[in-house]
C-alpha atoms as a PDB file:
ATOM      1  CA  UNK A   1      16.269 160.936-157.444  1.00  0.00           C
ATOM      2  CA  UNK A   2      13.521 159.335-160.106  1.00  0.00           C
ATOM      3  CA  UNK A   3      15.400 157.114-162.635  1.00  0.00           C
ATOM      4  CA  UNK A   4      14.066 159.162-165.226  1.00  0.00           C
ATOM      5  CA  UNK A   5      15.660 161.862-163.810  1.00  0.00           C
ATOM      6  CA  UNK A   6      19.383 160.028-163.122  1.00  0.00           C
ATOM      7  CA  UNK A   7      18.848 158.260-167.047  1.00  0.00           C
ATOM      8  CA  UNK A   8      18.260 161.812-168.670  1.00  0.00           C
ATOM      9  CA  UNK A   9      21.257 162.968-166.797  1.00  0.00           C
ATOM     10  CA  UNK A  10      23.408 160.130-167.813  1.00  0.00           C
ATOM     11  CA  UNK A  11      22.020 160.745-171.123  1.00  0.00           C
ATOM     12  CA  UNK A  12      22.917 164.265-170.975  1.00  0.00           C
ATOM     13  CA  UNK A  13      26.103 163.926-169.699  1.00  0.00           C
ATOM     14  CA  UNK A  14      27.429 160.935-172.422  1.00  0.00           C
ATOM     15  CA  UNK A  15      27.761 164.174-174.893  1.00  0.00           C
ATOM     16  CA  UNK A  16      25.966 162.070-177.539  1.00  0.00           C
ATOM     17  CA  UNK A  17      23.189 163.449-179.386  1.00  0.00           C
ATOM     18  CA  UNK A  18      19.674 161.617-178.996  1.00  0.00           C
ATOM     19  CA  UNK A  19      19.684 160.833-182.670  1.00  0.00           C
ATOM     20  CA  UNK A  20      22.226 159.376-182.665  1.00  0.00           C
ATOM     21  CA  UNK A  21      21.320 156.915-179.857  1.00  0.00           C
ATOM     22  CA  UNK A  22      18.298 156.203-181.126  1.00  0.00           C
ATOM     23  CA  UNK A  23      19.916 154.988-184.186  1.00  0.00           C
ATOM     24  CA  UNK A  24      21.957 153.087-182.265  1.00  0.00           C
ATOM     25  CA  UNK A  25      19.222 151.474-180.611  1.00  0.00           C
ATOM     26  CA  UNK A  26      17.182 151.070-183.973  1.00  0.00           C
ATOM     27  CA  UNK A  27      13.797 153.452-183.214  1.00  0.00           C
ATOM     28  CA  UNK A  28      13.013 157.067-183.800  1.00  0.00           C
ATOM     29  CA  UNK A  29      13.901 159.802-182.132  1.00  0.00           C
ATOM     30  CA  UNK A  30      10.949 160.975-180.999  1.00  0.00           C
ATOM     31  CA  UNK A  31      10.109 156.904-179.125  1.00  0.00           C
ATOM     32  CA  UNK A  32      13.232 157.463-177.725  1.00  0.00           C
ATOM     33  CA  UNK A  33      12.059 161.006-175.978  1.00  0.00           C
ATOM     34  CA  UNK A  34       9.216 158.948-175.336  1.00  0.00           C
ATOM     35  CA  UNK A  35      10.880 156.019-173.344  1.00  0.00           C
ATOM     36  CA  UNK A  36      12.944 158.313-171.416  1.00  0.00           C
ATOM     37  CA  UNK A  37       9.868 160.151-170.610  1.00  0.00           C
ATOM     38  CA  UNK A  38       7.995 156.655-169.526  1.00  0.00           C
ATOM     39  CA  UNK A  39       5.588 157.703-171.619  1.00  0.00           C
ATOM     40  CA  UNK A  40       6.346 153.519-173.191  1.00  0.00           C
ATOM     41  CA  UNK A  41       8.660 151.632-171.751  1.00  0.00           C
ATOM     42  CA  UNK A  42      12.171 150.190-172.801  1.00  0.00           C
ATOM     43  CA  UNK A  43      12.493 146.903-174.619  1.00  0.00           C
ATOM     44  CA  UNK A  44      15.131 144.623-172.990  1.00  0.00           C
ATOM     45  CA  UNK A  45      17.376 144.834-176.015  1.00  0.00           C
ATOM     46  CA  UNK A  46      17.059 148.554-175.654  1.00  0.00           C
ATOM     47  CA  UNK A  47      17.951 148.434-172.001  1.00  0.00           C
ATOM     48  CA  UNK A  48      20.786 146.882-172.846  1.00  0.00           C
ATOM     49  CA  UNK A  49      22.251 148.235-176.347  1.00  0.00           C
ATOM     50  CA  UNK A  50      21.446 151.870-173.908  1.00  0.00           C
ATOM     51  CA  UNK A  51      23.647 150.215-171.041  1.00  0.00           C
ATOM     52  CA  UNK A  52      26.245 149.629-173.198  1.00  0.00           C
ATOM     53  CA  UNK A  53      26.532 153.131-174.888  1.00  0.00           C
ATOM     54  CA  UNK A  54      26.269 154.545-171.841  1.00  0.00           C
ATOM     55  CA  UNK A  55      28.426 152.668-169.839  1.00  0.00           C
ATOM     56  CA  UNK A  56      26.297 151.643-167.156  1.00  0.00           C
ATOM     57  CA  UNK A  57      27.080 148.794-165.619  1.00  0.00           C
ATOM     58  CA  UNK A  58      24.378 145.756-164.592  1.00  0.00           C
ATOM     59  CA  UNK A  59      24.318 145.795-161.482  1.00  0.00           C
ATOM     60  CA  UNK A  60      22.772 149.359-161.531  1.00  0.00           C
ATOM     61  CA  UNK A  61      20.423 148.794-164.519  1.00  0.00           C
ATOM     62  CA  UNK A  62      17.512 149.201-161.833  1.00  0.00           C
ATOM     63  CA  UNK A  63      18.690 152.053-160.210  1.00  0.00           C
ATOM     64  CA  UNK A  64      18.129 154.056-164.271  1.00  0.00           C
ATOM     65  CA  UNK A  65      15.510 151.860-165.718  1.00  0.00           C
ATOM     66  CA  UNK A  66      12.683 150.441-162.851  1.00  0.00           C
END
């Protein structure tokens, strides 16, 4: 499966709402829909702040981000 496929899932399935990850992680909504598009890409603080909210652990950062 495409990682943006498996990190939209895990998104999906957290039950949180984008906004309110995006706030979380300090950048618009709309950036956010953009990252997870790979229209840009992730900072690493992102990446991480995401892992944690998410609860994904890092040894299988690659497998949703690269």
């Amino acid at each position: 499966m495409e990682t943006t496929t498996l990190l939209k899932q895990k998104v999906n399935d957290s039950g949180y709402k984008l906004s309110w990850i995006s706030e979380q992680l300090g950048i618009t909504r709309y950036s956010l829909t953009n990252k997870l598009n790979k229209i840009t890409e992730f900072k690493s603080s992102e990446i991480s702040m995401l892992c944690k909210i998410l609860s994904i652990d890092k040894s299988e950062i690659a497998k949703y981000f690269f």
